[in-house]
N, C-alpha and C. Protein backbone atom coordinates (compact mmCIF):
# COMPACT_ATOMS: atom_id res chain seq x y z
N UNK A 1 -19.08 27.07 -19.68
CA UNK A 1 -18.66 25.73 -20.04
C UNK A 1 -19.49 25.26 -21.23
N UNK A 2 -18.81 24.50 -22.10
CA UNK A 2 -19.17 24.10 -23.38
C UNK A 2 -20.93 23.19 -23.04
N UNK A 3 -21.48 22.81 -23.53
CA UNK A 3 -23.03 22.10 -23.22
C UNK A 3 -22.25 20.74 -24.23
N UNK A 4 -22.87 19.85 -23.42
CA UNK A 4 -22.49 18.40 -23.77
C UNK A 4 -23.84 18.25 -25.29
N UNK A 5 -23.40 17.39 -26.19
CA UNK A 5 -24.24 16.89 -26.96
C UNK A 5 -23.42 15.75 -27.51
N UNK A 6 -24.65 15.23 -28.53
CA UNK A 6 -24.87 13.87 -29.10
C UNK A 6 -23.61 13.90 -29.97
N UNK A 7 -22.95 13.21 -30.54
CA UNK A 7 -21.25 12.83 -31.33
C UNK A 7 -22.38 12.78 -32.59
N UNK A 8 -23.16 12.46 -32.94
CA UNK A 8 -24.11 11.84 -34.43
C UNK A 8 -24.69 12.95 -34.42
N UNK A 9 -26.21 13.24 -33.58
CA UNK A 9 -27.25 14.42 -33.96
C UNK A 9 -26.98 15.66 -33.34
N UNK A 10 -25.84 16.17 -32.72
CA UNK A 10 -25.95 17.27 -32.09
C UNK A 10 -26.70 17.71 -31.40
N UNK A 11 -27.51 16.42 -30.84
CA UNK A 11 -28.77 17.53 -29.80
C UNK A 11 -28.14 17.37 -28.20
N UNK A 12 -28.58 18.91 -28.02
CA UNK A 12 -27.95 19.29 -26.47
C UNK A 12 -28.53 18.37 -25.85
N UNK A 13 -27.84 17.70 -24.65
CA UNK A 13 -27.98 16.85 -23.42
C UNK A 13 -28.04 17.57 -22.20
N UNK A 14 -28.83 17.26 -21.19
CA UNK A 14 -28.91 18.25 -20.18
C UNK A 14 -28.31 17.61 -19.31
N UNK A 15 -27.59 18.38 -18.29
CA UNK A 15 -26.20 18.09 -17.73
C UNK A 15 -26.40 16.92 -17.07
N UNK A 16 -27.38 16.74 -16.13
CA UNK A 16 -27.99 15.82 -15.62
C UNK A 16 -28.24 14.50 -16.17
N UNK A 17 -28.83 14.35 -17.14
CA UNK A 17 -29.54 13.53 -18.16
C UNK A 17 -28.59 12.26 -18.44
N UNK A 18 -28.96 11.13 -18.35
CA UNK A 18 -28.61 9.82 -18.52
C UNK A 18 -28.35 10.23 -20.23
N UNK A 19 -26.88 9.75 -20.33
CA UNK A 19 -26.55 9.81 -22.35
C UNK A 19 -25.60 8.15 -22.20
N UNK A 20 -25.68 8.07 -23.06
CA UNK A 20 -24.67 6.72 -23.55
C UNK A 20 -23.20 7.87 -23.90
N UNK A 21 -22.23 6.89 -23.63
CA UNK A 21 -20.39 7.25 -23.91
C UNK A 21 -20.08 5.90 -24.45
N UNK A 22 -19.00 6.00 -25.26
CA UNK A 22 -17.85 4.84 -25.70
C UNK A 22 -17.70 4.72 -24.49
N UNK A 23 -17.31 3.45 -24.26
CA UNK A 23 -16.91 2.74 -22.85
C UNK A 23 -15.66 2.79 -23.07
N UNK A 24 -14.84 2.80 -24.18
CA UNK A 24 -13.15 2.57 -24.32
C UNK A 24 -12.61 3.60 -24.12
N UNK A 25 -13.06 4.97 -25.33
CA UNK A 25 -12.77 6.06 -24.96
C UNK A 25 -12.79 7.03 -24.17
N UNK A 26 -14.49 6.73 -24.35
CA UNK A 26 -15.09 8.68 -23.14
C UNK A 26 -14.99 9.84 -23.97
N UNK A 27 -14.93 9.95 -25.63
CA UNK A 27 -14.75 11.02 -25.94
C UNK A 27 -16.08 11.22 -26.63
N UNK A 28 -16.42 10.19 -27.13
CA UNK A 28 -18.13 10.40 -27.78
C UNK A 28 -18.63 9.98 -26.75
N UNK A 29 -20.20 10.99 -26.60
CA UNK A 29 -21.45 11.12 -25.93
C UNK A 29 -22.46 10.49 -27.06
N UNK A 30 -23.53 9.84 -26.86
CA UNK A 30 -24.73 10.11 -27.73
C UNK A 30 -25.91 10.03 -26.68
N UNK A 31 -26.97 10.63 -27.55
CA UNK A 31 -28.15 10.76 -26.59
C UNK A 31 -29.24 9.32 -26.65
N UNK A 32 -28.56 8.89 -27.70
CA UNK A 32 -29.15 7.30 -27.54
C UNK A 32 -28.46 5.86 -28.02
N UNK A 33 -29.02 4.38 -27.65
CA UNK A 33 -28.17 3.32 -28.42
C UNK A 33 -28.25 3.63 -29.54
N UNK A 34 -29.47 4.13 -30.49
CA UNK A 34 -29.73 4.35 -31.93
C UNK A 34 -28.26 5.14 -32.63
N UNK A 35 -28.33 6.39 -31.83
CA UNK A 35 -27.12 7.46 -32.41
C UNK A 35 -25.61 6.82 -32.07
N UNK A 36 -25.65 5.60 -30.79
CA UNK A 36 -24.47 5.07 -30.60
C UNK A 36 -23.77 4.30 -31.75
N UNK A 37 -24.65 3.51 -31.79
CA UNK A 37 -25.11 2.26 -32.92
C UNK A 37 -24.57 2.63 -34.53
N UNK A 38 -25.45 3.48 -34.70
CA UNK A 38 -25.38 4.63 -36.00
C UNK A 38 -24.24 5.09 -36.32
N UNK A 39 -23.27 5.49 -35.28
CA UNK A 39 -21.96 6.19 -35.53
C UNK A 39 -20.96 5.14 -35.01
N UNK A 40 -20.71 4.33 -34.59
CA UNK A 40 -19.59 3.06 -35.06
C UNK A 40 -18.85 2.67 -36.00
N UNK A 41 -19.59 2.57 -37.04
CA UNK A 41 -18.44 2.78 -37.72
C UNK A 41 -17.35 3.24 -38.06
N UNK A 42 -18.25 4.79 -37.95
CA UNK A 42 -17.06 5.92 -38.21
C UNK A 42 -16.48 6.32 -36.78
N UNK A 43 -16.94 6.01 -35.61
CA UNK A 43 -16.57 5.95 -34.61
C UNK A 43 -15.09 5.26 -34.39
N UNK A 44 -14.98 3.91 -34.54
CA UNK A 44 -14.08 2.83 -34.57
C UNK A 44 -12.43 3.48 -35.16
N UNK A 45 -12.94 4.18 -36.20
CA UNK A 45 -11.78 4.35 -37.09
C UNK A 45 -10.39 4.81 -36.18
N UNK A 46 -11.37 6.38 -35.00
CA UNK A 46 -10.53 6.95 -34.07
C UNK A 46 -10.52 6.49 -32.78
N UNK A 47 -11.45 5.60 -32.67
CA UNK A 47 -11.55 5.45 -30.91
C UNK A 47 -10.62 4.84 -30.25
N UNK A 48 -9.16 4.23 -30.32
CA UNK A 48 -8.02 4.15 -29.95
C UNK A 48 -7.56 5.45 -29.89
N UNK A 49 -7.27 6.04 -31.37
CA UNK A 49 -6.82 7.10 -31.33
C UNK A 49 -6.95 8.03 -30.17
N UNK A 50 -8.29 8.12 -29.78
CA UNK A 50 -8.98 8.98 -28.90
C UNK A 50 -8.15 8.76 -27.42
N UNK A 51 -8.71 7.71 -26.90
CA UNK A 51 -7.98 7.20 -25.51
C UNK A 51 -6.43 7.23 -25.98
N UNK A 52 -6.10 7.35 -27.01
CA UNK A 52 -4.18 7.27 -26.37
C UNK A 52 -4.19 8.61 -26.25
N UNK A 53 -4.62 9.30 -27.73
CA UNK A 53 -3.96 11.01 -27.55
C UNK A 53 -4.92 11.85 -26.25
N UNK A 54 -6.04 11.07 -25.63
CA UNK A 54 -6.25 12.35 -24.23
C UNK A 54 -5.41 11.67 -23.24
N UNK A 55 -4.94 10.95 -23.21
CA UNK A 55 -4.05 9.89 -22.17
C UNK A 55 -2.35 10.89 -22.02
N UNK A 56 -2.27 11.09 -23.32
CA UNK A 56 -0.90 11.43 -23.51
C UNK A 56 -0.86 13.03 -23.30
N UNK A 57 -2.05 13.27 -24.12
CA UNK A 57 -2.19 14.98 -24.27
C UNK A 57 -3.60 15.37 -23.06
N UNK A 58 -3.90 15.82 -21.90
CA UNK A 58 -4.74 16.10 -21.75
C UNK A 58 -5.41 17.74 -22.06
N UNK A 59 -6.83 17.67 -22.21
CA UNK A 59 -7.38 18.87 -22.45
C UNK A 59 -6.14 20.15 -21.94
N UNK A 60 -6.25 21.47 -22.60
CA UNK A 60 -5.15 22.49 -21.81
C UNK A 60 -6.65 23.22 -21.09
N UNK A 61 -7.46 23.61 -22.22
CA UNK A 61 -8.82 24.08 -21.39
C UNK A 61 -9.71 23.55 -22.02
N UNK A 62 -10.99 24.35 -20.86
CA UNK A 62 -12.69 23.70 -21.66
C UNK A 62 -12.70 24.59 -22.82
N UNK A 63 -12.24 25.93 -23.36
CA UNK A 63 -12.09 26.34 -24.30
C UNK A 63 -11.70 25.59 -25.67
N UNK A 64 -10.81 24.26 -25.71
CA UNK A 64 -10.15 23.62 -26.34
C UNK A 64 -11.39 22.84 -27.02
N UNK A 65 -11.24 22.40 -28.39
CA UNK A 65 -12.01 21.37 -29.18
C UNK A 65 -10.86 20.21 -29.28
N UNK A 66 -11.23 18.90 -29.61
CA UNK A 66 -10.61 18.33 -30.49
C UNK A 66 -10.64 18.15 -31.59
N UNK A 67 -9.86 18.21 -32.38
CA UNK A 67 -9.88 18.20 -33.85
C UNK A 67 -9.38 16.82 -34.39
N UNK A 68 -9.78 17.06 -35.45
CA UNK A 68 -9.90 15.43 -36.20
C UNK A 68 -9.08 16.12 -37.74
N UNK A 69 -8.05 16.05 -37.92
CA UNK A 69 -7.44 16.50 -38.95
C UNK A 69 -6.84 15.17 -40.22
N UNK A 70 -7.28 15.34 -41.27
CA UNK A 70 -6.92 14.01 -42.06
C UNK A 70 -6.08 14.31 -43.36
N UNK A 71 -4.65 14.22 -42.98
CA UNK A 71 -4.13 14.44 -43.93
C UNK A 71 -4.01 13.56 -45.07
N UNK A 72 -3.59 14.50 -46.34
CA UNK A 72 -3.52 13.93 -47.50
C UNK A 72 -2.83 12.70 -47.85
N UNK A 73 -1.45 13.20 -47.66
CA UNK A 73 -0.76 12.25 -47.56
C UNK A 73 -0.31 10.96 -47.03
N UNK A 74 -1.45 10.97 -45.69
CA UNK A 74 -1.37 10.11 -44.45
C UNK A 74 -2.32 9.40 -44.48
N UNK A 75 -2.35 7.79 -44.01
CA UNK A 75 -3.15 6.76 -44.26
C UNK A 75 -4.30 7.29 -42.92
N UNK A 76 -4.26 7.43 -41.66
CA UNK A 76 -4.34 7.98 -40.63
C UNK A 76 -4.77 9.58 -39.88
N UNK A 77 -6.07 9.44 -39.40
CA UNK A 77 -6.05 10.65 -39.10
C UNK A 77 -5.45 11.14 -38.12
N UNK A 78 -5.36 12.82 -38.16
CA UNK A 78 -4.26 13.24 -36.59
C UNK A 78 -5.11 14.01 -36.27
N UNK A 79 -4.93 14.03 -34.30
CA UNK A 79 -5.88 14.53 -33.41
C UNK A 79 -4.81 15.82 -32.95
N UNK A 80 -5.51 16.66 -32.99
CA UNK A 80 -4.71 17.78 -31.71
C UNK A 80 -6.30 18.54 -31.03
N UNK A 81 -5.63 19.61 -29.70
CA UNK A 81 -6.60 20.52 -29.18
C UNK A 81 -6.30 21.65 -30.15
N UNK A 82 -7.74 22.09 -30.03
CA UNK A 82 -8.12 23.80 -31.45
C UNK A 82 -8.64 24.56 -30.40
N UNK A 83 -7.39 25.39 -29.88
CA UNK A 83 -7.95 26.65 -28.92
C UNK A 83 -9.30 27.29 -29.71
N UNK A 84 -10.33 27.64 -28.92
CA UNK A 84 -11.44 28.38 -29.42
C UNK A 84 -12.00 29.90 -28.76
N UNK A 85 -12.35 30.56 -29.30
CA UNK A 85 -12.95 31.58 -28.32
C UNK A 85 -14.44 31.47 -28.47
N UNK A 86 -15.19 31.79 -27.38
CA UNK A 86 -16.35 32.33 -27.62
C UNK A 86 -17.15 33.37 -28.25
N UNK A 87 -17.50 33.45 -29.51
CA UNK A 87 -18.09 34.93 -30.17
C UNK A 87 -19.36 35.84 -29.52
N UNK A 88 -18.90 36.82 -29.07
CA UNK A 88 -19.97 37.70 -28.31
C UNK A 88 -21.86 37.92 -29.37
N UNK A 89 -22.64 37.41 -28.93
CA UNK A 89 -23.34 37.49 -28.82
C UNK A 89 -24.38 35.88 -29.03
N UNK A 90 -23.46 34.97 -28.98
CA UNK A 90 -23.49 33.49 -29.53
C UNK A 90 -23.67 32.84 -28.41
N UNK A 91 -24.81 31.88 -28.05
CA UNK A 91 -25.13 31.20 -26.59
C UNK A 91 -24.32 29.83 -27.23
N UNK A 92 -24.10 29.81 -28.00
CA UNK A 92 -24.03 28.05 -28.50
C UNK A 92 -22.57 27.69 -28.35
N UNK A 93 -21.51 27.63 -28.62
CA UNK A 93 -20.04 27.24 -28.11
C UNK A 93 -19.64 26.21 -29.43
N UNK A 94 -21.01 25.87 -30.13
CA UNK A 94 -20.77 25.64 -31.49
C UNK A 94 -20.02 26.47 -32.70
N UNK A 95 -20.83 27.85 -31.74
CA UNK A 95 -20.02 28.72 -33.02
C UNK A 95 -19.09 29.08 -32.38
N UNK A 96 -18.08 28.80 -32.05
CA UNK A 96 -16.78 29.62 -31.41
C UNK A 96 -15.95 29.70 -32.40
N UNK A 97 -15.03 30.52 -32.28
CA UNK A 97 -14.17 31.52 -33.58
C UNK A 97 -12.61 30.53 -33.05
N UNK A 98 -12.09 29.90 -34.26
CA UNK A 98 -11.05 29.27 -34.08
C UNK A 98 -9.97 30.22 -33.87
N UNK A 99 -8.54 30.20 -32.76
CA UNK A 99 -8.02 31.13 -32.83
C UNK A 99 -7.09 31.54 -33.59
């Protein structure tokens, strides 16, 4: 299973471990108010976005990322799941090989 981390600094959270979440969404984690705080802005832009499309679409697996895709032409960014694999010899799930 993927290891939870921070939406801003990427630092791993231990499973256990008290983290701050968007209260609207649930899709950003951070490991503090600072990194919460910090990423709002750019947070805001999708965080509707977020809660409708896992509402509508849920995860297919823990394999799955969400992606944040921003097209050119489009005022609006678009969300889908990015099947991933795990690359053999890689502990991190950061590096997983898009399929």
């Amino acid at each position: 299973m993927p290891s939870l981390k921070c939406t801003l600094c990427n630092k791993a959270l231990a499973p256990n471990a008290q983290h701050k979440e968007c209260s609207m969404c649930k899709a950003s984690v951070y490991c503090s108010i600072d990194c919460q705080k910090e990423d709002w802005r750019t947070h805001k832009l999708v965080c509707e976005q977020f809660k409708a499309f896992e509402t509508q679409h849920p995860r297919p697996s823990t394999a799955c990322k969400l992606a944040i895709f921003l097209p050119v032409d489009e005022d609006n960014p678009k969300l889908a799941w990015l099947p991933t694999e795990k690359e053999d010899g890689y502990s991190d799930f950061e590096t997983a090989q898009v399929m």
